[in-house]
Protein backbone atom coordinates (compact mmCIF):
# COMPACT_ATOMS: atom_id res chain seq x y z
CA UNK A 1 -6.00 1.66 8.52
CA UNK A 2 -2.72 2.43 6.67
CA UNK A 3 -0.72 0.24 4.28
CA UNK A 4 2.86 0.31 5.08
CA UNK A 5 5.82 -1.02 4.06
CA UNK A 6 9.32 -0.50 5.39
CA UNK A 7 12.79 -0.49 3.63
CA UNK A 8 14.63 0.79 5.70
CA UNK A 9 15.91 -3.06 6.81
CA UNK A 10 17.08 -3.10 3.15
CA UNK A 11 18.94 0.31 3.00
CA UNK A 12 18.15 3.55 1.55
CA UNK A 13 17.01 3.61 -2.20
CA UNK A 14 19.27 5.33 -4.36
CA UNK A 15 16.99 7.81 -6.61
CA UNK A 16 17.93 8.04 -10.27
CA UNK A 17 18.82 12.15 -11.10
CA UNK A 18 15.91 13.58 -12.46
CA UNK A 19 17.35 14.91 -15.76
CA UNK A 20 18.70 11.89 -18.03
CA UNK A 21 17.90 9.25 -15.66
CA UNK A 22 18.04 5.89 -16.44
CA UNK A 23 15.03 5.56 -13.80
CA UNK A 24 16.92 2.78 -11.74
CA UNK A 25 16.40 2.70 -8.38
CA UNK A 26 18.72 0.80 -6.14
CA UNK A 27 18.58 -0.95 -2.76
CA UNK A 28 20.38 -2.92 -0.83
CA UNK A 29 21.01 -6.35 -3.69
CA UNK A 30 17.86 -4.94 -5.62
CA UNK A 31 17.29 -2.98 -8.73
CA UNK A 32 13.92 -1.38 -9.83
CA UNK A 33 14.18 -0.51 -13.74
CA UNK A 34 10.76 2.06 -13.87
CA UNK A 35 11.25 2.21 -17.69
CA UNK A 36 11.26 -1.21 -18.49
CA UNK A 37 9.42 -2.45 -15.13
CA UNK A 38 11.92 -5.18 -14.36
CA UNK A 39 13.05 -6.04 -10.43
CA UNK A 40 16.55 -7.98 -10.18
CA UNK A 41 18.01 -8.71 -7.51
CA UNK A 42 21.73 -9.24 -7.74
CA UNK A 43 21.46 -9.18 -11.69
CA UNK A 44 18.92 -12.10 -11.70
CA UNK A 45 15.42 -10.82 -13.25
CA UNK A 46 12.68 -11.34 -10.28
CA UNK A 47 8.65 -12.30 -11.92
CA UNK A 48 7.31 -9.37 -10.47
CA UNK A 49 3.96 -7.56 -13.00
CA UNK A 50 1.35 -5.40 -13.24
CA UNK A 51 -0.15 -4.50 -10.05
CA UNK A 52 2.86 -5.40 -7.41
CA UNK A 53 5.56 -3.67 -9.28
CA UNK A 54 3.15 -0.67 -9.63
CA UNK A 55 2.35 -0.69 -5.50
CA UNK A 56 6.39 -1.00 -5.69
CA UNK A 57 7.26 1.64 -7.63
CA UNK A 58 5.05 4.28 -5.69
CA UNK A 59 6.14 3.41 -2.27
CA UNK A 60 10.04 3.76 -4.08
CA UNK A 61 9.07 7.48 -4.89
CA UNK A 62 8.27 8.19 -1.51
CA UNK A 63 11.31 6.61 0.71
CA UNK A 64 10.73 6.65 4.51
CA UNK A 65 6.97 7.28 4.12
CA UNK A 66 3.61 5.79 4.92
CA UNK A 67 1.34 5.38 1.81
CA UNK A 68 -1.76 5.21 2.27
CA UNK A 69 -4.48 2.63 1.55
CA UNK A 70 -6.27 5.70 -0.06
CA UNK A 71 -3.33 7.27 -1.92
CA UNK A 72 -2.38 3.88 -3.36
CA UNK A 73 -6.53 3.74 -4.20
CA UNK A 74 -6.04 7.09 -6.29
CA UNK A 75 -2.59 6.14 -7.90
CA UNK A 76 -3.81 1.94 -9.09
CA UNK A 77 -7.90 2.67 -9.62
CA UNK A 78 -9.04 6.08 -10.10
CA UNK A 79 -11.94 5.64 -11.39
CA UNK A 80 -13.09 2.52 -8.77
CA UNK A 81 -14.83 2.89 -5.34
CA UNK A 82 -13.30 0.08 -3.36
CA UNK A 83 -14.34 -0.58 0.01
CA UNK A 84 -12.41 -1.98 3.13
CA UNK A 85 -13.32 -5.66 2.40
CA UNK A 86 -11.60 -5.93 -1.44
CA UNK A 87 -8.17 -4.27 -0.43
């Protein structure tokens, strides 16, 4: 089973330059701040913490791609066997 999710209904992201970044990523009325880990959307701050913003920011690195359950398992808990039923 793969985890998925698609942006491509909100645009593509616009990747910050990888020298001197300011490591926002843009999309569609949404900004991703990786430094400070802060979504807006439209200038207005979103709650978003921990866990979700990390599953957002790694399927933001990879634009157009399937992450997988597993490679989202390696990125979150490295160290944790986790089994079908708690994901």
């Amino acid at each position: 089973m793969r985890v998925s999710v698609r942006l491509a209904n909100l645009g593509n992201p616009v990747m910050p330059n990888q020298v001197g970044a300011s490591q926002v990523i843009r999309f569609a009325t949404f900004e991703v701040d990786l430094q400070a880990q802060e979504l807006r959307k439209a200038g207005l701050r979103l709650k978003l913490t921990g866990q979700p913003f990390q599953v957002l920011a790694i399927l933001l690195e990879q634009p157009g791609t399937v992450v997988t359950r597993e490679a989202l398992q390696k990125r979150l808990w490295p160290d944790i066997s986790l089994t079908s039923i708690t994901i």
